[in-house]
Protein backbone atom coordinates (compact mmCIF):
# COMPACT_ATOMS: atom_id res chain seq x y z
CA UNK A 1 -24.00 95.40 31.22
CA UNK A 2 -26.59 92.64 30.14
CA UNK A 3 -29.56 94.11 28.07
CA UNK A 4 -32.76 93.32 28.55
CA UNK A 5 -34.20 90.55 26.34
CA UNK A 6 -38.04 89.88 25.84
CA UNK A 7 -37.15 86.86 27.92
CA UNK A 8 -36.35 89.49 31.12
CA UNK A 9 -39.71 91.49 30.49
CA UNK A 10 -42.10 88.47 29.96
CA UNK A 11 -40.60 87.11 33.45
CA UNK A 12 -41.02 90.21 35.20
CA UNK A 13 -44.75 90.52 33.61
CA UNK A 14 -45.42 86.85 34.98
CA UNK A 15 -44.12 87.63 38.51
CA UNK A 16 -45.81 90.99 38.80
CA UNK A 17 -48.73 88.69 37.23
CA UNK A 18 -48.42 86.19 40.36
CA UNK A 19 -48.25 88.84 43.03
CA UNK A 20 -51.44 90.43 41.50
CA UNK A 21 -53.40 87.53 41.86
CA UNK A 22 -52.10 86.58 45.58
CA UNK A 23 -52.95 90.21 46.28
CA UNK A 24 -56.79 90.22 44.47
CA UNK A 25 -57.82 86.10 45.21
CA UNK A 26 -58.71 87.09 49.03
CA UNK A 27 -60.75 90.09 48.07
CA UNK A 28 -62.82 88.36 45.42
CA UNK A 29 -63.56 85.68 48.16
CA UNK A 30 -64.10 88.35 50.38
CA UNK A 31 -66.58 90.24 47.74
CA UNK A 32 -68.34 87.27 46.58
CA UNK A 33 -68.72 85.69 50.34
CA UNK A 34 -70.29 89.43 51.79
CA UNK A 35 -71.37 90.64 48.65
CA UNK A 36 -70.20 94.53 49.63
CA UNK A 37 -67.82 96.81 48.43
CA UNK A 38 -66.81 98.21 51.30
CA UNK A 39 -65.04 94.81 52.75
CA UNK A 40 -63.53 94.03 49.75
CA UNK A 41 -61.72 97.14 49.72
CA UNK A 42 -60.91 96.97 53.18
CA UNK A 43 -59.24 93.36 52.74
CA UNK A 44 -57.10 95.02 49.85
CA UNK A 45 -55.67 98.17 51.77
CA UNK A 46 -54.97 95.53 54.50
CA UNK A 47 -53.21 92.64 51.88
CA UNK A 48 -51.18 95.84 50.23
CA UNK A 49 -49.90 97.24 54.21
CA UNK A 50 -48.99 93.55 55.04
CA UNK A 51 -47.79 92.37 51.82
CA UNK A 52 -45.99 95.75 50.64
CA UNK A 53 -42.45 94.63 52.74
CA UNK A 54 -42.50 90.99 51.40
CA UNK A 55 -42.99 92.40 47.94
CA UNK A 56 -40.06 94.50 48.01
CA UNK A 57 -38.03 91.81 49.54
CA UNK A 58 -39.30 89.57 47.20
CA UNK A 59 -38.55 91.66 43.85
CA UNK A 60 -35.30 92.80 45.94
CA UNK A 61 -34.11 89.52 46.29
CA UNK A 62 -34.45 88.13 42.90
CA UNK A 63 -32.99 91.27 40.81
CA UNK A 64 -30.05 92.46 43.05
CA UNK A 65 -29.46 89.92 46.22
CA UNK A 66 -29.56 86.52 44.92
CA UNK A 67 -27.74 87.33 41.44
CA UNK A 68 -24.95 89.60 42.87
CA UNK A 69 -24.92 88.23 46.23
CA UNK A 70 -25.90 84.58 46.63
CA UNK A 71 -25.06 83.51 43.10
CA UNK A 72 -21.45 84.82 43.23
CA UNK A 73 -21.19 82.76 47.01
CA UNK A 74 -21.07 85.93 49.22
CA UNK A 75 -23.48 84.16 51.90
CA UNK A 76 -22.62 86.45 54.96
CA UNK A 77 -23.08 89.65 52.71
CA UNK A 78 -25.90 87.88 51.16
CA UNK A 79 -27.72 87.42 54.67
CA UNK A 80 -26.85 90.55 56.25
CA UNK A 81 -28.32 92.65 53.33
CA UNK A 82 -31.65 90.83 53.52
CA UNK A 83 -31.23 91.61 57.46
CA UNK A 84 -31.00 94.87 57.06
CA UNK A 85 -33.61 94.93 53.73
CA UNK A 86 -36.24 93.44 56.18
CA UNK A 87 -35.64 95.57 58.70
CA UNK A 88 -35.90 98.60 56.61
CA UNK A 89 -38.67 97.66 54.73
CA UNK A 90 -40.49 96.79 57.78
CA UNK A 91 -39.62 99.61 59.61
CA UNK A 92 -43.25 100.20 60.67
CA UNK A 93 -42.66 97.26 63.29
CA UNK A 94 -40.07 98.13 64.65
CA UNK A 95 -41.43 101.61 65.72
CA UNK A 96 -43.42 100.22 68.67
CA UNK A 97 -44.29 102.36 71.33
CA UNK A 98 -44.42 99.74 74.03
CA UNK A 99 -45.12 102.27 76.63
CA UNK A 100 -48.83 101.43 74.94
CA UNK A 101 -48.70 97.81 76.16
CA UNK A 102 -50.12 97.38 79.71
CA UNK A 103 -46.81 96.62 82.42
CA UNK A 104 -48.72 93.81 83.66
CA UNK A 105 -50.04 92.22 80.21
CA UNK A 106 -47.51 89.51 79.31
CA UNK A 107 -49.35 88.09 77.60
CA UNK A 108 -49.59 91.32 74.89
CA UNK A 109 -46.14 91.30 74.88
CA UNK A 110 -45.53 87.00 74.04
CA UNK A 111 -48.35 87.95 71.25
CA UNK A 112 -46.39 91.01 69.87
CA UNK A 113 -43.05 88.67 69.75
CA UNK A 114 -44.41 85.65 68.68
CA UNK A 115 -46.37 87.70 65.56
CA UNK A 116 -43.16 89.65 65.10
CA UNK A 117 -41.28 85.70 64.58
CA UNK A 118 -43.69 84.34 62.52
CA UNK A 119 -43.29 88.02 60.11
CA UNK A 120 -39.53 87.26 60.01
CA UNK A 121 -39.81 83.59 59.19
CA UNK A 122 -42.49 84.83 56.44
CA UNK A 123 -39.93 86.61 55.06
CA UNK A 124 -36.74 84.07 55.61
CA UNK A 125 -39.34 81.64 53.07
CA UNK A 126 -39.71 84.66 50.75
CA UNK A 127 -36.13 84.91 50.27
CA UNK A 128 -35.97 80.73 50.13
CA UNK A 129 -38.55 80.33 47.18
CA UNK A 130 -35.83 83.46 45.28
CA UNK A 131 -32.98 81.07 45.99
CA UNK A 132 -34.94 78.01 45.22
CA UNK A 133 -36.03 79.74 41.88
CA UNK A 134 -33.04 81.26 40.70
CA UNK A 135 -31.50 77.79 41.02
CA UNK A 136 -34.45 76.21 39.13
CA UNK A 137 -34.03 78.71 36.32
CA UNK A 138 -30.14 78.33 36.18
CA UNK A 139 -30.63 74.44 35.76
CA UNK A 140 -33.23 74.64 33.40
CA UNK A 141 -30.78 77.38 31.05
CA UNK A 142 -27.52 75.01 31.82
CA UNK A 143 -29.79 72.00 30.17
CA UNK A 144 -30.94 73.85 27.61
CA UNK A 145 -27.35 74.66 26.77
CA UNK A 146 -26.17 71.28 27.06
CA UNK A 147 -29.08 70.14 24.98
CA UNK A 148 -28.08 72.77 22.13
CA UNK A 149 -24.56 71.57 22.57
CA UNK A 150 -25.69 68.20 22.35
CA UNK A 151 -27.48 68.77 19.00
CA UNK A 152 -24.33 70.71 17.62
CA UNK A 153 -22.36 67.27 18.52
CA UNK A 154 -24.97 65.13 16.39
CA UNK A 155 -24.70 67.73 13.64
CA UNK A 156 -21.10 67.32 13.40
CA UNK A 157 -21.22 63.56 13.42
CA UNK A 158 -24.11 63.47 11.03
CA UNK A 159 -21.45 66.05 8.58
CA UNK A 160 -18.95 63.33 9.46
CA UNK A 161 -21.28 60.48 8.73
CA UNK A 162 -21.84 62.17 5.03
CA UNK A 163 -18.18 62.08 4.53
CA UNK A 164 -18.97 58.18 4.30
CA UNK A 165 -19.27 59.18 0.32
CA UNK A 166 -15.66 59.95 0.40
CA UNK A 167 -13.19 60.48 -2.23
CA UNK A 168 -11.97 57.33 -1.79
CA UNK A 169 -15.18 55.41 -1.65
CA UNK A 170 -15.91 57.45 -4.92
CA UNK A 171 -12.52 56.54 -6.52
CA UNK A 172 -12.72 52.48 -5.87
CA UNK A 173 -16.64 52.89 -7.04
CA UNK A 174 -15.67 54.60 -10.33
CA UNK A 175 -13.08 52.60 -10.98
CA UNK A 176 -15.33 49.59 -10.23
CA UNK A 177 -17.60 50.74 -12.60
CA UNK A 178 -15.37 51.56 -15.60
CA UNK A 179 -14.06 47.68 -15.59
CA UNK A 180 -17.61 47.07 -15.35
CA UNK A 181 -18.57 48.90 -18.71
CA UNK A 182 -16.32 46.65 -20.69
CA UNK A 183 -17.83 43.24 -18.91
CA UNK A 184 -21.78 44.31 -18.37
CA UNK A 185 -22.52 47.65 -19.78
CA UNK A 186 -26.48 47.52 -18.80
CA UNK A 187 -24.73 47.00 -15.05
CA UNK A 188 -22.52 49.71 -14.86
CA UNK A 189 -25.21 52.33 -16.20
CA UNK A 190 -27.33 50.70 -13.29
CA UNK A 191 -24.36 51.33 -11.02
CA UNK A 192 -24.02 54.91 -11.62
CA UNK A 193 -27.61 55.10 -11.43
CA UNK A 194 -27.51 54.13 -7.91
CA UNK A 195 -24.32 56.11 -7.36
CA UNK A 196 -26.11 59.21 -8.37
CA UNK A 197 -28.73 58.57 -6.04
CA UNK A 198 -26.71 57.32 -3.21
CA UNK A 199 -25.05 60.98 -3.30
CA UNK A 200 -27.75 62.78 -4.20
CA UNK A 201 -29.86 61.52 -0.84
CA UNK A 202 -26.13 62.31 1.23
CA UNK A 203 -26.05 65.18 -0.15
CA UNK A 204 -29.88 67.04 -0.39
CA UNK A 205 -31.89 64.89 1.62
CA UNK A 206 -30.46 64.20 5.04
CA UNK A 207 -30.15 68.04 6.26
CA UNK A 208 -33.82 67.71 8.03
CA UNK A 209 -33.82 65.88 11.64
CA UNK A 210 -36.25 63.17 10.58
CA UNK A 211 -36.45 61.27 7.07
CA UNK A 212 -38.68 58.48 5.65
CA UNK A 213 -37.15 55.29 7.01
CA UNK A 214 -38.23 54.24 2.91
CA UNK A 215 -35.68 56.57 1.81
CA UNK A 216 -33.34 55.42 4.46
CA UNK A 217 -33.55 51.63 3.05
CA UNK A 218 -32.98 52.66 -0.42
CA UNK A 219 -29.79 54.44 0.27
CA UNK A 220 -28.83 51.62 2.32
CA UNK A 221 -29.67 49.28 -0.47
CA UNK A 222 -27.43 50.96 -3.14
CA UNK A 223 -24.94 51.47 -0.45
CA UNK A 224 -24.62 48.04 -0.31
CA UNK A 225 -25.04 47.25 -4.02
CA UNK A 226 -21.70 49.77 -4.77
CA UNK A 227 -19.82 48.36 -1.76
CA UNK A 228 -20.32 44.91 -3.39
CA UNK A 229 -18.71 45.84 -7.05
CA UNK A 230 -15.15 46.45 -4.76
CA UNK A 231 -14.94 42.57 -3.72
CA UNK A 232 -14.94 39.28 -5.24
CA UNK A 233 -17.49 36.02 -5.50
CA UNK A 234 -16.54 34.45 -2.19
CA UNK A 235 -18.64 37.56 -0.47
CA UNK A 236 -22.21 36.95 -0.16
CA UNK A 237 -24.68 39.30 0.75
CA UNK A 238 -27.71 38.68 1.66
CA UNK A 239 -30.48 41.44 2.96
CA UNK A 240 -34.01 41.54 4.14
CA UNK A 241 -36.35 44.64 4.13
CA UNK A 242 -39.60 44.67 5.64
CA UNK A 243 -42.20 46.58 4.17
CA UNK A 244 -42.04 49.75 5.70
CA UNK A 245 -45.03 52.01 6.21
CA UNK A 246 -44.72 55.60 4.51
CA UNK A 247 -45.21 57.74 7.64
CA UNK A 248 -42.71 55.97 9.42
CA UNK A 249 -39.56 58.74 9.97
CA UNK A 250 -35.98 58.08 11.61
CA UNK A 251 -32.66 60.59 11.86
CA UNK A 252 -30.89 60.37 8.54
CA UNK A 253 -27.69 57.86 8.33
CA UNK A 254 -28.11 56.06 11.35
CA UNK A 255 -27.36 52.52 10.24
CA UNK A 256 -24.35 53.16 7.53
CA UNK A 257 -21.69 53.20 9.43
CA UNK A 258 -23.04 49.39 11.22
CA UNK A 259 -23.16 48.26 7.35
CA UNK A 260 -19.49 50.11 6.64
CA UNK A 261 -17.98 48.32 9.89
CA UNK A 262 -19.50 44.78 8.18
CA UNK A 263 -17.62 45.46 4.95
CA UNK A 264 -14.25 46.39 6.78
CA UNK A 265 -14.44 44.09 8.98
CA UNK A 266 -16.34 41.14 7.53
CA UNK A 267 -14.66 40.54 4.32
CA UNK A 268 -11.39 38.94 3.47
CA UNK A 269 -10.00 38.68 -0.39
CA UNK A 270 -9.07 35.10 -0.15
CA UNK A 271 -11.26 33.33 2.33
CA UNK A 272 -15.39 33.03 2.17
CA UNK A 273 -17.08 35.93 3.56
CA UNK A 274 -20.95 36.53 4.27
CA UNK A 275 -22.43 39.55 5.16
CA UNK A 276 -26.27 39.30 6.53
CA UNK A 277 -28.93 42.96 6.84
CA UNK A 278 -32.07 43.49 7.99
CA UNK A 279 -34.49 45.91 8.49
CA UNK A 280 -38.05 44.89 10.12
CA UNK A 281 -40.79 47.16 11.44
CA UNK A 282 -43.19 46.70 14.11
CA UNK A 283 -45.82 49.42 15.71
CA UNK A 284 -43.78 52.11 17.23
CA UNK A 285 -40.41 50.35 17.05
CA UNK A 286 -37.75 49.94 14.10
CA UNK A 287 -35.28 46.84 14.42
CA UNK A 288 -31.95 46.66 12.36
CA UNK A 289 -29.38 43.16 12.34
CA UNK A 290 -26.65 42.77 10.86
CA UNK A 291 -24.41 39.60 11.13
CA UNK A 292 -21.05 39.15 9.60
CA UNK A 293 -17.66 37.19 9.30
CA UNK A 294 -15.51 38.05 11.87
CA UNK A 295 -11.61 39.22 10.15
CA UNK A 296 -10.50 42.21 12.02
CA UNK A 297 -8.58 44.78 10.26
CA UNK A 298 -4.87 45.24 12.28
CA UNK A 299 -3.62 48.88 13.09
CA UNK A 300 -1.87 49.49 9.94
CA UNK A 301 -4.90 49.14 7.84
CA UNK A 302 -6.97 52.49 7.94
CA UNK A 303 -9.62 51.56 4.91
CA UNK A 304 -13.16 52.78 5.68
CA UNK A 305 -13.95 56.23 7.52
CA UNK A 306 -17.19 55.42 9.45
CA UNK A 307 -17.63 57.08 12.60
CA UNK A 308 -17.79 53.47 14.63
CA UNK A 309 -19.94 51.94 16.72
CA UNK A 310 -18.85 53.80 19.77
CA UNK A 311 -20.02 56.85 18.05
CA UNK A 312 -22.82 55.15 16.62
CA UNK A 313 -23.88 54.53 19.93
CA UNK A 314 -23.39 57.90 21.61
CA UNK A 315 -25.40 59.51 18.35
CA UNK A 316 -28.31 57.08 19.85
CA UNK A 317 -27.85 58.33 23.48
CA UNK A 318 -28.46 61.33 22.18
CA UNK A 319 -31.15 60.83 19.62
CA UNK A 320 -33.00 58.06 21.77
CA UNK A 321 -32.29 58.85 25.56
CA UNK A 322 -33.57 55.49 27.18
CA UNK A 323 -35.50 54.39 24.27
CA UNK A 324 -33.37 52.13 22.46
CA UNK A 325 -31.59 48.96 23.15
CA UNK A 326 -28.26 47.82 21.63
CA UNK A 327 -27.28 44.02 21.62
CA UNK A 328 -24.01 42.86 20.27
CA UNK A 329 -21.67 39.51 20.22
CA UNK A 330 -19.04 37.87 18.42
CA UNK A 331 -18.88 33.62 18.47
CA UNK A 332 -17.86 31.19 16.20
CA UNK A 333 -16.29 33.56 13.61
CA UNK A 334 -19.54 35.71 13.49
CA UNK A 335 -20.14 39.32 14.77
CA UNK A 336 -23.60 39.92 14.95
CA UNK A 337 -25.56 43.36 16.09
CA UNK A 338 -29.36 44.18 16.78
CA UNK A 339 -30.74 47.81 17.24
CA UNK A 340 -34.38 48.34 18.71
CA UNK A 341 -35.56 51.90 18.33
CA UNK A 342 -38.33 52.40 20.40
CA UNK A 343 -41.06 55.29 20.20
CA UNK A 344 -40.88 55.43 16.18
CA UNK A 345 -43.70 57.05 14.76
């Protein structure tokens, strides 16, 4: 049996909340329009004798009929229970004497049926606005489950995104930096500077939603510096910061994996390679290129563990819903990639 959450008592307060003012609204108008007690009262006994059956249905409806019933697709059971639940709650009308009503008065009678119609389609919309806001609620709770799903999914790629500081990447780094000692000492100590802060920021500073889009740039600034040590002088790199202002906030890791892919794919050992980043900032919108030699890794070769830009781009859907734009092509030899983020603040 489901227990009964603060949720379930704060709706029930609110509907109990909303009959209570459809029952009092008329008899305040009433009060302030005659001024006197006495009508005011009056209107209420009438509002609770002609509102008492819809209430029931009502509160019937939405706790038993429509969850059980309606919600589990029993329609026939569904519609003869709120038959019968009208019929019993309104008992009161069906107990006519129409012995009262004069034999030659049609017109009585056509009055008594058409009132009588207009009570049971009263009712039949009671029962609609339960349906219609059961299904409301249901669709609200399914999106906020897919929502909550949806962050879980960005979670995990953002814990799969810090795997970019691999053992791997750590190994070829290290080892970069120990031939380095022996060639440019002041270098390598500047290396594992940035090292240490490259995993330090991966590790302690991207657990938050939102970080500085400064801190962002450094990381991908010594990102880049390491990933340089691993290849030879016919890579250049070139890349272009704009100032950013301090305020300015993004999710953490967003562009790595686009700088990763350039590296893995935009770099060959024996032929010239050229690798081109940038970051500008304009009001409310971030804007990240990169441009690159075009030599394709083939099957075999599994070096490099981003998440790709299919996943890149699905960690935007997510993050930016309709407020980003992605623009990519490949000629001549060069593969080239621009991200707007719109809405930054």
């Amino acid at each position: 049996m489901k227990r009964i959450s603060r949720k379930d008592i704060i709706l029930l307060a609110i509907q109990v909340a909303a009959w209570t003012i459809v029952l009092l609204l008329p008899v305040l108008a009433v009060f302030f329009f005659s001024q006197k007690w006495e009508n005011a009262t009056a209107t209420f006994s009438m509002l609770i004798y002609m509102l008492r059956a819809p209430i029931v249905v009502y509160f019937v409806n939405f706790y038993v009929l429509e969850p059980f019933l309606w919600q589990r697709r029993r329609r026939g059971l569904f519609v003869l229970c709120n038959f019968l639940l009208v019929c019993m709650a309104n008992y009161w009308i069906f107990m006519v004497d129409f012995s009262h009503f004069p034999s030659h008065d049609d017109m009585a009678y056509i009055g008594f049926f058409m009132g009588y119609f207009v009570y049971w389609l009263f009712h039949i919309a009671i029962i609609a606005l339960v349906v219609g806001l059961r299904n409301y609620m249901r669709s609200q709770r399914l999106k906020e489950e897919l929502k909550e799903q949806q962050q879980k999914h960005t979670e995990a790629e953002l814990a799969w995104l810090k795997n970019q500081i691999n053992p791997h990447f750590l190994f070829n780094t290290l080892n970069n930096i120990s031939s380095l000692v022996q060639i440019d000492a002041d270098e390598a100590q500047e290396s594992i500077a940035k090292l240490s802060d490259l995993l330090r920021y991966a590790m302690y500073e991207t657990d938050k939603p939102l970080v500085p889009l400064k801190g962002e740039v450094e990381f991908m600034q010594n990102y880049i510096d390491l990933m340089r040590l691993r290849h030879n002088d016919k890579l250049q790199v070139t890349t272009e910061w704009s100032e950013v202002p301090s305020q300015t906030t993004i999710p953490p890791l967003l562009f790595v994996s686009l700088i990763e892919n350039a590296f893995k794919h935009g770099v060959s050992s024996s032929r010239p390679s050229r690798i081109d980043i940038s970051l500008k900032t304009l009001p409310s919108a971030v804007t990240f290129e990169c441009s690159n030699t075009n030599y394709p890794k083939d099957d075999q070769n599994r070096s490099g563990s981003g998440i790709g830009l299919e996943n890149t781009r699905r960690r935007l859907d997510l993050l930016f819903p309709k407020q980003y734009t992605w623009e990519q092509s490949l000629q001549d030899n060069i593969y080239h990639i621009r991200i707007t983020l719109k809405e930054i603040k």
